[in-house]
C-alpha atoms as a PDB file:
ATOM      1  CA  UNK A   1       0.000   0.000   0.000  1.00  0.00           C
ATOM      2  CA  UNK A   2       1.308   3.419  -0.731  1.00  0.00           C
ATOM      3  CA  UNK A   3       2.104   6.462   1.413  1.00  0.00           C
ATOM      4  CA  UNK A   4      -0.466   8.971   2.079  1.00  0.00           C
ATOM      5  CA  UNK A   5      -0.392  11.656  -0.602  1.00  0.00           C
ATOM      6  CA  UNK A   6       1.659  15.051   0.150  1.00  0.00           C
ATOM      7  CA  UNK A   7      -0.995  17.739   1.121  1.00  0.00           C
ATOM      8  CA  UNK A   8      -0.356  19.931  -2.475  1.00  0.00           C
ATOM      9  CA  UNK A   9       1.086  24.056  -1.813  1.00  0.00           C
ATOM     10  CA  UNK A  10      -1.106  26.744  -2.545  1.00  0.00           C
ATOM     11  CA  UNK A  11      -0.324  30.106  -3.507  1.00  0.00           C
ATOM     12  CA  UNK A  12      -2.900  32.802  -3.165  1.00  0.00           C
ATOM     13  CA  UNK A  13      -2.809  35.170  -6.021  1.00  0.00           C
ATOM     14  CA  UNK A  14      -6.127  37.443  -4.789  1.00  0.00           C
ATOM     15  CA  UNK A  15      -8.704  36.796  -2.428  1.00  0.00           C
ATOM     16  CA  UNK A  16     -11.788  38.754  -1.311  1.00  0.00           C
ATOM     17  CA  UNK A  17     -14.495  37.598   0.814  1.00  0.00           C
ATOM     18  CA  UNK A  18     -16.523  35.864  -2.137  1.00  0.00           C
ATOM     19  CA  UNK A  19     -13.765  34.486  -4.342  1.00  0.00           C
ATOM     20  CA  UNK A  20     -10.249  33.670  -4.475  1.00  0.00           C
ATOM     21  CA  UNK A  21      -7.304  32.973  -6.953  1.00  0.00           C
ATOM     22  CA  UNK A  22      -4.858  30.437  -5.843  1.00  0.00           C
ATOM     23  CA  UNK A  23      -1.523  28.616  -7.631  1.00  0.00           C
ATOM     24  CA  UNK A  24      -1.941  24.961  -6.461  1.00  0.00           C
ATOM     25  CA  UNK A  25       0.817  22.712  -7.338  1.00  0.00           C
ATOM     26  CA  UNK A  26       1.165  19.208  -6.278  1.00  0.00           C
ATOM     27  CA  UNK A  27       4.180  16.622  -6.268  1.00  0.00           C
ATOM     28  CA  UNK A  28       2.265  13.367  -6.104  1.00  0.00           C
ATOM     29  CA  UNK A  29       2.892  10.107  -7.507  1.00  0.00           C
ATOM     30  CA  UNK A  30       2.176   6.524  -8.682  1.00  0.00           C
ATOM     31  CA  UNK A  31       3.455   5.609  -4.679  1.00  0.00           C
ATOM     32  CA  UNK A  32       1.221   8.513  -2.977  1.00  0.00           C
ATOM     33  CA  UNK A  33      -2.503   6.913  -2.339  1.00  0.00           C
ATOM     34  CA  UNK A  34      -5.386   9.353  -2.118  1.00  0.00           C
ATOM     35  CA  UNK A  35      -7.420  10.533   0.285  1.00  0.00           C
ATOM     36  CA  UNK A  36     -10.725  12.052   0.094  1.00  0.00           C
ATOM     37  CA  UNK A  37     -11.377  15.540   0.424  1.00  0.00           C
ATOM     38  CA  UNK A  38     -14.271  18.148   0.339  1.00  0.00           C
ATOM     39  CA  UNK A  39     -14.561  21.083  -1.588  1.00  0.00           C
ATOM     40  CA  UNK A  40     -15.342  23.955   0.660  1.00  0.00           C
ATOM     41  CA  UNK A  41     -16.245  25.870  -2.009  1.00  0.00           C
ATOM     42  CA  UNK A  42     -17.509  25.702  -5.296  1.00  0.00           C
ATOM     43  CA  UNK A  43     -14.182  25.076  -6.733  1.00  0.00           C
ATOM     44  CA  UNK A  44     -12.768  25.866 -11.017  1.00  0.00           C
ATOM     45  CA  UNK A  45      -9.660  24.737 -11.596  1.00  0.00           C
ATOM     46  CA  UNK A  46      -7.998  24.743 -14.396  1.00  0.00           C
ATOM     47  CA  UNK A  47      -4.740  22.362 -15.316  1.00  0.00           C
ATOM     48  CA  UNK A  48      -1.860  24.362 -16.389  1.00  0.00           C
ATOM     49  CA  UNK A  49       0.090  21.242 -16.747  1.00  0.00           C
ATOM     50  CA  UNK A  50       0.811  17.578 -15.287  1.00  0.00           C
ATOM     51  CA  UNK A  51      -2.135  15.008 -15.565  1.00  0.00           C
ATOM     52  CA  UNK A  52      -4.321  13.127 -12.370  1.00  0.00           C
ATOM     53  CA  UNK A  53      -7.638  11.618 -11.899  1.00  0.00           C
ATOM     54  CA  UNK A  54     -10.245  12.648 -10.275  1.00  0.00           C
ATOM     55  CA  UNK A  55     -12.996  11.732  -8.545  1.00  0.00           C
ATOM     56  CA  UNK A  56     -16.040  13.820  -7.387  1.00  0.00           C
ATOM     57  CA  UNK A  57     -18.151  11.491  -4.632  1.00  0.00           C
ATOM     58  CA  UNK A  58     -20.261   8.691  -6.538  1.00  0.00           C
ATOM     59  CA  UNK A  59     -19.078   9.600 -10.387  1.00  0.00           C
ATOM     60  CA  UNK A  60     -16.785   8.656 -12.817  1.00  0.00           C
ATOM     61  CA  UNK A  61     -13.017   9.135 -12.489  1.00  0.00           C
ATOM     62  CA  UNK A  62     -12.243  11.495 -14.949  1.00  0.00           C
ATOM     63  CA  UNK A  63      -8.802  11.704 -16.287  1.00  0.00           C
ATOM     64  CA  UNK A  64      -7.481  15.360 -15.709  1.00  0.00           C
ATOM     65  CA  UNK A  65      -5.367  16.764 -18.485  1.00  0.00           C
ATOM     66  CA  UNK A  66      -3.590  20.165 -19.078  1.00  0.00           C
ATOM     67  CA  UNK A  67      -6.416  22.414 -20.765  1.00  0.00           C
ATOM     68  CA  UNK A  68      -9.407  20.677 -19.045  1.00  0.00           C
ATOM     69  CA  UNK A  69     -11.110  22.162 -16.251  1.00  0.00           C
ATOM     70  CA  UNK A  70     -12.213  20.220 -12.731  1.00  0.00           C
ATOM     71  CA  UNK A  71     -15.213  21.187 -11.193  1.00  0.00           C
ATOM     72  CA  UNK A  72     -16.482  20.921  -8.320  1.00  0.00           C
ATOM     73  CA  UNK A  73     -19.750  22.168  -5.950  1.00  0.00           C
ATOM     74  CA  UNK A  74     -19.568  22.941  -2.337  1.00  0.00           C
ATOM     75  CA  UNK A  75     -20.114  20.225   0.283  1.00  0.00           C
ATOM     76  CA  UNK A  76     -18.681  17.642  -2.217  1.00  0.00           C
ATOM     77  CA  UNK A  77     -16.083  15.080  -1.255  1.00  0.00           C
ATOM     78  CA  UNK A  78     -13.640  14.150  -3.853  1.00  0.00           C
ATOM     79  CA  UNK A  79     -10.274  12.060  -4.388  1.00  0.00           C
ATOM     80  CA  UNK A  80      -7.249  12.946  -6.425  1.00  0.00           C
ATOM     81  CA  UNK A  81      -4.407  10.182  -7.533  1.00  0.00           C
ATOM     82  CA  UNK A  82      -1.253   9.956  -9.724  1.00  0.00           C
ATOM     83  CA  UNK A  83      -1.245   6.318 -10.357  1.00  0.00           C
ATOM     84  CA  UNK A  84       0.374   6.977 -13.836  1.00  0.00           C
ATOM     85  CA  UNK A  85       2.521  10.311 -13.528  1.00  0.00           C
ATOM     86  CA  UNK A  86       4.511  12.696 -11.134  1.00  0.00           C
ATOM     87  CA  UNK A  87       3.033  16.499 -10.465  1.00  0.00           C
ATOM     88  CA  UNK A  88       0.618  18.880 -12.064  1.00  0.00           C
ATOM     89  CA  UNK A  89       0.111  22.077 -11.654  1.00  0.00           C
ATOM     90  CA  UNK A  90      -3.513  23.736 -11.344  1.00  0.00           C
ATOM     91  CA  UNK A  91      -4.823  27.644 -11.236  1.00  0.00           C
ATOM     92  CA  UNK A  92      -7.735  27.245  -8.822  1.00  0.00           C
ATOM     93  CA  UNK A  93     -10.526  29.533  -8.373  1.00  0.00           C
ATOM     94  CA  UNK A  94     -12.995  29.047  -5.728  1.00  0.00           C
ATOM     95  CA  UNK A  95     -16.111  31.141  -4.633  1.00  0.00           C
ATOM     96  CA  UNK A  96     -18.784  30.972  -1.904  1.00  0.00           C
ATOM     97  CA  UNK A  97     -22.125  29.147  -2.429  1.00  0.00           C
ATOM     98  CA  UNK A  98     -24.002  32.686  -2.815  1.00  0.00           C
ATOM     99  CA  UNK A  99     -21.603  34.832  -4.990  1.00  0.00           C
ATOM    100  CA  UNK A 100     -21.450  31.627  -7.136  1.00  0.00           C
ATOM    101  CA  UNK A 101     -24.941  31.241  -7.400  1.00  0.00           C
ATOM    102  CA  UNK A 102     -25.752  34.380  -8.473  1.00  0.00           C
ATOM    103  CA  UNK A 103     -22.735  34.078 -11.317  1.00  0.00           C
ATOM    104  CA  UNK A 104     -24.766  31.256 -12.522  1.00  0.00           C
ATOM    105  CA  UNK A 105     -28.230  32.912 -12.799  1.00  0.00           C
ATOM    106  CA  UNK A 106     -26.579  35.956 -14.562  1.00  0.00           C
ATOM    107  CA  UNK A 107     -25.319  33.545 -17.261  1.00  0.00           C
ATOM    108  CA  UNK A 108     -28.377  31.391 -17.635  1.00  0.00           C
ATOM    109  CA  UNK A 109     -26.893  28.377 -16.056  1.00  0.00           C
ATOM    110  CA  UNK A 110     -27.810  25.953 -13.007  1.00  0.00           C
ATOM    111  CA  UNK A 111     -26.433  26.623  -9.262  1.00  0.00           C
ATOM    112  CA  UNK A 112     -24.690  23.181  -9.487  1.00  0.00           C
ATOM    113  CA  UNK A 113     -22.403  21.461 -11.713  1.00  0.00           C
ATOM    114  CA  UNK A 114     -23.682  18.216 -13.282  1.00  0.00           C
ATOM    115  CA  UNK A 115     -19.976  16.979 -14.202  1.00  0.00           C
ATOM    116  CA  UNK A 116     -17.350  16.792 -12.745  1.00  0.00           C
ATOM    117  CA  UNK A 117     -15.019  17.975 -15.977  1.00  0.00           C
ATOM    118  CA  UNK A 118     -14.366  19.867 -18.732  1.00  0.00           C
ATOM    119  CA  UNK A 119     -12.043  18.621 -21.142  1.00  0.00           C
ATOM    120  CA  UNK A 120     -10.019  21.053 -23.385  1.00  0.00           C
ATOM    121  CA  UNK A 121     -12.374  22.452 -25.735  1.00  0.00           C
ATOM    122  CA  UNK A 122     -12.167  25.857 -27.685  1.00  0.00           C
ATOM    123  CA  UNK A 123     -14.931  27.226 -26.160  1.00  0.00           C
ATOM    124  CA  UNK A 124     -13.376  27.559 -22.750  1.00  0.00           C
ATOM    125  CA  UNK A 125      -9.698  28.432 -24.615  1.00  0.00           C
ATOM    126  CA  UNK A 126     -10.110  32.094 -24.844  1.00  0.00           C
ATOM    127  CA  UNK A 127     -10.699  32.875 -20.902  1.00  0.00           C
ATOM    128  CA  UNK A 128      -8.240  29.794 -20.074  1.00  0.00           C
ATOM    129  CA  UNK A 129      -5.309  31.785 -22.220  1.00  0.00           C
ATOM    130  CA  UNK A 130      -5.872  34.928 -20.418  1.00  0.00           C
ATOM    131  CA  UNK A 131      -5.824  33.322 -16.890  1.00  0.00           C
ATOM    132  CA  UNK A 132      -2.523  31.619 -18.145  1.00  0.00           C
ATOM    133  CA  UNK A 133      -0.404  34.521 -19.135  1.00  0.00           C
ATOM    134  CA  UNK A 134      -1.494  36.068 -16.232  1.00  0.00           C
ATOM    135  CA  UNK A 135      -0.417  33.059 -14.214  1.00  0.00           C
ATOM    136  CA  UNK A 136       2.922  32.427 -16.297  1.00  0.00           C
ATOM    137  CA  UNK A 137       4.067  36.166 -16.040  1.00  0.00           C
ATOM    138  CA  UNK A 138       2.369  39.046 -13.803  1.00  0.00           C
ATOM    139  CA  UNK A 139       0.389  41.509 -15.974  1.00  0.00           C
ATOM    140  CA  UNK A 140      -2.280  44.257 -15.627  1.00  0.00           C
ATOM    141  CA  UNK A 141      -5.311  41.280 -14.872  1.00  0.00           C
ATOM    142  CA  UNK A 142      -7.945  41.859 -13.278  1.00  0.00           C
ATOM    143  CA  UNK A 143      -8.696  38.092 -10.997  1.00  0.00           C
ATOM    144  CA  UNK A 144     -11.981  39.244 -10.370  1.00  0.00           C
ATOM    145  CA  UNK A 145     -13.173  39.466 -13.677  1.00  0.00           C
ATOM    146  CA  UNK A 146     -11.439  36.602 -14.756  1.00  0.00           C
ATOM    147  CA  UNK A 147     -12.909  34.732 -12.058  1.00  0.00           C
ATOM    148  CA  UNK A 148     -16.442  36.102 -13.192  1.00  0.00           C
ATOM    149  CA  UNK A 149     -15.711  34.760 -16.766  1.00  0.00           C
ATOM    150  CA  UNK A 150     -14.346  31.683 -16.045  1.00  0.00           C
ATOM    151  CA  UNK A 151     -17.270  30.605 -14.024  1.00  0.00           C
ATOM    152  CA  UNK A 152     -19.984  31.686 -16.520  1.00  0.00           C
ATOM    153  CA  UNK A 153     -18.504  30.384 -19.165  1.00  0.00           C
ATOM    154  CA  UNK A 154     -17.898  26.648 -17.155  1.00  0.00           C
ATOM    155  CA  UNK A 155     -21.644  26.828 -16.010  1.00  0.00           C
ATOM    156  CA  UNK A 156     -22.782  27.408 -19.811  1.00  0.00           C
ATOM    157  CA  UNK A 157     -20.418  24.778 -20.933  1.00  0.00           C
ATOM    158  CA  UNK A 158     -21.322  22.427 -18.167  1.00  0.00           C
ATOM    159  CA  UNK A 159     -24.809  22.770 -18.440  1.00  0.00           C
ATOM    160  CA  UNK A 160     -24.583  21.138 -22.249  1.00  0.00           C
ATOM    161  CA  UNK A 161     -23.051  17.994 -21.487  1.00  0.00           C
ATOM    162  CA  UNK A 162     -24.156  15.206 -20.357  1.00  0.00           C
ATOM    163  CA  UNK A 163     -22.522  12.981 -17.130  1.00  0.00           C
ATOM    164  CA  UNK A 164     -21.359   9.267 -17.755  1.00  0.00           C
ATOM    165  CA  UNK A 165     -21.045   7.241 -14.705  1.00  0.00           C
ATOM    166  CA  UNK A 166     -18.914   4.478 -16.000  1.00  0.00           C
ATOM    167  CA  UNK A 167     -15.226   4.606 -15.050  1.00  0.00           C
ATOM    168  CA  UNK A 168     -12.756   4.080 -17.752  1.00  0.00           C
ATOM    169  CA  UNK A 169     -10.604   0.625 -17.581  1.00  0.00           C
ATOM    170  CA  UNK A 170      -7.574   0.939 -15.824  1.00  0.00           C
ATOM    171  CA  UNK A 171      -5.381  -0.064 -19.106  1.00  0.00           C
ATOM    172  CA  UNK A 172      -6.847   2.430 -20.899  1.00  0.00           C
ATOM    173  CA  UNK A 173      -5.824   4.842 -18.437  1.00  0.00           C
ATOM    174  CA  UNK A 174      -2.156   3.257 -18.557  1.00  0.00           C
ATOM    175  CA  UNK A 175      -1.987   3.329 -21.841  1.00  0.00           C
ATOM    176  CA  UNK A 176      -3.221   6.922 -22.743  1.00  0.00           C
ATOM    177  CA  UNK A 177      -1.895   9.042 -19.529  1.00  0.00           C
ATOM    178  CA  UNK A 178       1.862   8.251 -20.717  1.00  0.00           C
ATOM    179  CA  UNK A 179       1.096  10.132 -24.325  1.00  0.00           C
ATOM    180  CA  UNK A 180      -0.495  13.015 -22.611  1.00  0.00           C
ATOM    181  CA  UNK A 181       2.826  13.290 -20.669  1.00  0.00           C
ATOM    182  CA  UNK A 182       4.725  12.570 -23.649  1.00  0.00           C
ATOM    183  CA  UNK A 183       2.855  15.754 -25.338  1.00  0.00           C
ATOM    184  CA  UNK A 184       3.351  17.346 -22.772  1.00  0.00           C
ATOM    185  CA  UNK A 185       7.643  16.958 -22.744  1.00  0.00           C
ATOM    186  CA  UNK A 186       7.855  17.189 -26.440  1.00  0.00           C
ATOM    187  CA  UNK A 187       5.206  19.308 -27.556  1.00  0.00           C
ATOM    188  CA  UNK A 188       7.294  19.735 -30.597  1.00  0.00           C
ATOM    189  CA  UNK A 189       8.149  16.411 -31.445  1.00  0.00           C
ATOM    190  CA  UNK A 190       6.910  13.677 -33.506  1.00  0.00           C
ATOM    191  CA  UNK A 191       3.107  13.607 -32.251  1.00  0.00           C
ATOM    192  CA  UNK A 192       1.345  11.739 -35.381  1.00  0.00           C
ATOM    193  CA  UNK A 193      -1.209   9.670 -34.472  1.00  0.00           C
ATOM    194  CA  UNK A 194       0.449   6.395 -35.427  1.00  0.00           C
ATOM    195  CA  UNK A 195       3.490   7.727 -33.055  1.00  0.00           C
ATOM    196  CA  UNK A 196       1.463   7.899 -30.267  1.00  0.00           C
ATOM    197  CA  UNK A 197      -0.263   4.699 -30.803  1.00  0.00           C
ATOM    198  CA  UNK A 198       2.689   2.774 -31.553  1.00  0.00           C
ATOM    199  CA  UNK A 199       4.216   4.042 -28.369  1.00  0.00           C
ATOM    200  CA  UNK A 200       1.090   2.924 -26.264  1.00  0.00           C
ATOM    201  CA  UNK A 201       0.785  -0.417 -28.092  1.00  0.00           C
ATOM    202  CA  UNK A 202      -2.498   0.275 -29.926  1.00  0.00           C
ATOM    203  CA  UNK A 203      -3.693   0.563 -32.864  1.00  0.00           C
ATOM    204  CA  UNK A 204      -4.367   3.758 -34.306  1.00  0.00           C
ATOM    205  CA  UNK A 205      -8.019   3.256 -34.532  1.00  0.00           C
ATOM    206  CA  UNK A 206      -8.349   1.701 -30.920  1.00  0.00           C
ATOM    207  CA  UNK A 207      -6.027   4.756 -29.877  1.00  0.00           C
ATOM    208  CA  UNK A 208      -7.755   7.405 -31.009  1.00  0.00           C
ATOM    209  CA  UNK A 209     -11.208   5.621 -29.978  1.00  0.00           C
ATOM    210  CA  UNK A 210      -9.693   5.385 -26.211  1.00  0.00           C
ATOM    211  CA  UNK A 211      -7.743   9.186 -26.059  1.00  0.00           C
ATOM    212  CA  UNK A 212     -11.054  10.991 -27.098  1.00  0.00           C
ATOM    213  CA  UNK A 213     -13.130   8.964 -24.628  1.00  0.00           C
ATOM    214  CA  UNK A 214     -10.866   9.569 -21.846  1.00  0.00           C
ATOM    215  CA  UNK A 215      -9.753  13.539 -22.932  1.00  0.00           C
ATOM    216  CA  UNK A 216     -12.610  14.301 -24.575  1.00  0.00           C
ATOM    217  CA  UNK A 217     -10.746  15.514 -27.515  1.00  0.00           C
ATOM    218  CA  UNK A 218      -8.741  13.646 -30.314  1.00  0.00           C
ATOM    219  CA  UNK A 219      -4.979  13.431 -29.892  1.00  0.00           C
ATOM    220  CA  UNK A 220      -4.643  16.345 -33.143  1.00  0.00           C
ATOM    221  CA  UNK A 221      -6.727  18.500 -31.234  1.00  0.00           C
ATOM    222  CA  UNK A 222      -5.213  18.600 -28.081  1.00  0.00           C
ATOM    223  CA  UNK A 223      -1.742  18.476 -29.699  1.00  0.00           C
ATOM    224  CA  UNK A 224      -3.150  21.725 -32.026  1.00  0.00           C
ATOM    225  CA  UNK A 225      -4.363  23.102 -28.423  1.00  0.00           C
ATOM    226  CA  UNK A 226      -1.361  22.705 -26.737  1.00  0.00           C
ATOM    227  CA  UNK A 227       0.547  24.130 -29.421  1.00  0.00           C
ATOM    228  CA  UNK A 228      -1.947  27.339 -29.519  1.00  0.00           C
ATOM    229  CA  UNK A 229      -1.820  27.708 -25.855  1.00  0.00           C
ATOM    230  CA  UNK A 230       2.157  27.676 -25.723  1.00  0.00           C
ATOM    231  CA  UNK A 231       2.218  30.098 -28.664  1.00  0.00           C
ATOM    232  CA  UNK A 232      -0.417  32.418 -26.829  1.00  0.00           C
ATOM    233  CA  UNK A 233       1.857  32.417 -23.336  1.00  0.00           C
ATOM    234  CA  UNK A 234       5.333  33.589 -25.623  1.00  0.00           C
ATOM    235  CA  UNK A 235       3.094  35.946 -27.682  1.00  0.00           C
ATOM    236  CA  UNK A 236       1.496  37.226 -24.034  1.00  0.00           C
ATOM    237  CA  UNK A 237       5.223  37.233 -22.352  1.00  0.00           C
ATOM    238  CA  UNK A 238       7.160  39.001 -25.671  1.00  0.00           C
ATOM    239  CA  UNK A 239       4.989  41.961 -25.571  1.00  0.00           C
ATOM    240  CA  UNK A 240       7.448  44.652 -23.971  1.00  0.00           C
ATOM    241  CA  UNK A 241       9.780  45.929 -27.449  1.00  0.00           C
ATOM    242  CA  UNK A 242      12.714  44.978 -25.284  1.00  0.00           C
ATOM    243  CA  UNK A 243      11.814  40.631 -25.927  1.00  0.00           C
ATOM    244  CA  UNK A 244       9.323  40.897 -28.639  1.00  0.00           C
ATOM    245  CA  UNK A 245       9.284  37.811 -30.785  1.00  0.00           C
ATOM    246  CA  UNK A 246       8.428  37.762 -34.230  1.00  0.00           C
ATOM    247  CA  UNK A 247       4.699  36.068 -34.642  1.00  0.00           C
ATOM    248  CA  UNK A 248       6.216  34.425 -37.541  1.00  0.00           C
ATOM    249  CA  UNK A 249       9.526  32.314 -35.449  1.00  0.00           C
ATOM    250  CA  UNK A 250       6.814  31.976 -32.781  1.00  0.00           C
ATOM    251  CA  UNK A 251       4.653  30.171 -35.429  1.00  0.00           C
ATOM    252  CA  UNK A 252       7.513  28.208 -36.462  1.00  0.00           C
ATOM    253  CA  UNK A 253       8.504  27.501 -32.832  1.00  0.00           C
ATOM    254  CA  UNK A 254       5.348  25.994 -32.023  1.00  0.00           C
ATOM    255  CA  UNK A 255       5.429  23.593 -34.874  1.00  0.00           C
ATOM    256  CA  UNK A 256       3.202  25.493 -37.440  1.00  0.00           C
ATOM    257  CA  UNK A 257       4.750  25.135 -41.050  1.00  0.00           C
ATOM    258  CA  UNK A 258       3.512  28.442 -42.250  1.00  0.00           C
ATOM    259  CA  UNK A 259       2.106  31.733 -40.790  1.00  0.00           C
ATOM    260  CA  UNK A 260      -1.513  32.023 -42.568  1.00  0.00           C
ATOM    261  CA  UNK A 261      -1.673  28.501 -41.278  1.00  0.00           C
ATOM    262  CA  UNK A 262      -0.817  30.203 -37.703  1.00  0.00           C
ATOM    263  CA  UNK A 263      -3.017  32.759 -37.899  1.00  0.00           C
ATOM    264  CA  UNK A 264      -6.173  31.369 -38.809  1.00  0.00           C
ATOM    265  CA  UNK A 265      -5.468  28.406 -36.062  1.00  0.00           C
ATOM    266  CA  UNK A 266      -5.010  31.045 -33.777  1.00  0.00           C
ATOM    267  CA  UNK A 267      -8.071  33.212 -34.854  1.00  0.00           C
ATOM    268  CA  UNK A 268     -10.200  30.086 -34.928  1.00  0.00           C
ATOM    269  CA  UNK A 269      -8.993  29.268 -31.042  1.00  0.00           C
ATOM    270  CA  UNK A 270      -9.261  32.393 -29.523  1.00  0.00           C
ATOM    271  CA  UNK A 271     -11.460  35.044 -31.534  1.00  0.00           C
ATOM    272  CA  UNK A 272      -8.279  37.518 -32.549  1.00  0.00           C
ATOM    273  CA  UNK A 273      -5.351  37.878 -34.280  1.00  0.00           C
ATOM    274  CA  UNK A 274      -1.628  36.667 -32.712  1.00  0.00           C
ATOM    275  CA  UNK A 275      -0.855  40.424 -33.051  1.00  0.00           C
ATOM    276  CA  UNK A 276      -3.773  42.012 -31.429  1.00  0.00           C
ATOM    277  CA  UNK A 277      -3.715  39.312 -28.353  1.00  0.00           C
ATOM    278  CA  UNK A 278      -0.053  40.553 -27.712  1.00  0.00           C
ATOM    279  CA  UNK A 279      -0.895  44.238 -28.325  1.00  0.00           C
ATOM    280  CA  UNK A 280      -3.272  43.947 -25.257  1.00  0.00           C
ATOM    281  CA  UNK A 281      -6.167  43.943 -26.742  1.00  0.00           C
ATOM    282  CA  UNK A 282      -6.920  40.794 -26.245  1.00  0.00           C
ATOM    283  CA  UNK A 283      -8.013  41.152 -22.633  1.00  0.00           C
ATOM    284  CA  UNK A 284     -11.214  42.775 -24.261  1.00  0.00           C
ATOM    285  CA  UNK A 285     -11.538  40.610 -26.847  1.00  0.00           C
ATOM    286  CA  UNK A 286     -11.546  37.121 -24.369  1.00  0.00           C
ATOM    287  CA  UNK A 287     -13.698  38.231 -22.427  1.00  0.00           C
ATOM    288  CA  UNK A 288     -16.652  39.248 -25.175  1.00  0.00           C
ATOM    289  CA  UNK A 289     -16.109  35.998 -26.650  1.00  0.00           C
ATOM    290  CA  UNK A 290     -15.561  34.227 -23.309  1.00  0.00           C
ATOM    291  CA  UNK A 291     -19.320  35.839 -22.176  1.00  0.00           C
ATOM    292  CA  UNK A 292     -20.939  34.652 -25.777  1.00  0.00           C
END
């Protein structure tokens, strides 16, 4: 039997009394065995990178994956474990039952969450970008509104899909967790889909059957995610003159062969242009979109 999981360090980045902002990174393992805990609060978090599963009371483990989004209600009990990877790092927002509530009704969603995830989608990309440049390198953001955003835009999001209870095999776990690690450590590598199934001993078809079920996206779109994500945090983190990159090596960087291709990726994901997301407009523009 393993060893009682470390308790994970938390950062606050802004509190008030209804809502709070905090860095949570944990160093569990495959040899740390969870522990239930409760959720205080209604809890958002989003994974900025690292993998787990979790568990919300009676439902599903859901495998957590950088770009997805846990959720959880207050009052509700909930295990985390590592069985398959080290770490992850999560920007957690939490709010009281009342102020959370009445985010909900404002955007024409229910007081409770009905799943337990979110996988990585592009409707949740926008606000999730903004949240990580201002995680990734301190600029002029405003947590409360991002907190505001974030939770409307889980609650619509939420409110469309539709809980499974069945828990995933274990191998299939086994088998896919490793390639979202892999992604992770080599974003830039060789990420075809016969790569990755070769390396987890599938076939493609079997892969790509068991990676969507248990991300909720197909291994090219979270690879093309990923990729947009990284290129928004240099674009967000180059914007003094003094380290500006050029859109077009940041394109390349990111493994995009040309820069049209770039740009209407990055249009498509976010609702603006590379440039006007690193001019600072983009705080504007995320938030419309995110509030759509």
């Amino acid at each position: 039997m393993g060893k009682i999981a470390a308790i994970p360090t938390s950062r606050i980045l802004a509190k008030e009394d209804d809502w709070a902002v905090a860095d949570v990174v944990c160093t569990a393992g495959p040899r740390d065995r969870p522990f239930e805990e409760r959720h205080t609060r209604f809890s958002i978090a989003v994974v900025v990178s690292g993998s787990f599963q979790y568990r919300a009371t009676t439902g599903r483990r859901e495998l957590m994956t950088p770009g997805s989004i846990l959720l959880g209600n207050a009052g509700q009990c909930f295990e985390c474990g590592h069985e398959h990877g080290a770490g992850d790092r999560c920007l957690a927002f939490r709010f009281s039952p009342e102020y959370f509530e009445r985010v909900a009704a404002d955007a024409g969603g229910k007081p409770r969450f009905r799943v337990p995830r979110l996988p990585p989608l592009r409707a949740t990309s926008p606000v999730i970008a903004r949240a990580s440049a201002a995680l990734a390198e301190p600029v002029a953001a405003s947590w409360e509104e991002l907190s505001i955003q974030l939770a409307a835009r889980a609650v619509q999001v939420a409110d469309g899909l539709e809980p499974d209870a069945h828990d995933a095999p274990p191998s299939a776990v086994a088998r896919v967790t490793p390639a979202i690690r892999r992604i992770e450590r080599d974003l830039m590598g060789d990420l075809d889909l016969a790569s990755l199934a070769r390396e987890a001993g599938l076939s493609p078809y079997h892969f790509l059957r068991t990676f969507q079920r248990l991300t909720g996206v197909t291994p090219h779109q979270f690879v093309l995610r990923k990729r947009l994500m990284e290129a928004a945090l240099r674009l967000a983190s180059s914007r003094r003159a003094s380290t500006r990159e050029k859109v077009l090596d940041i394109a390349l960087d990111c493994g995009f062969g040309d820069l049209s291709n770039f740009n209407h990726a990055f249009r498509a994901e976010f609702g603006v242009s590379p440039r006007d997301f690193r001019r600072g407009m983009h705080g504007a523009h995320l938030l419309t979109r995110a509030a759509q």
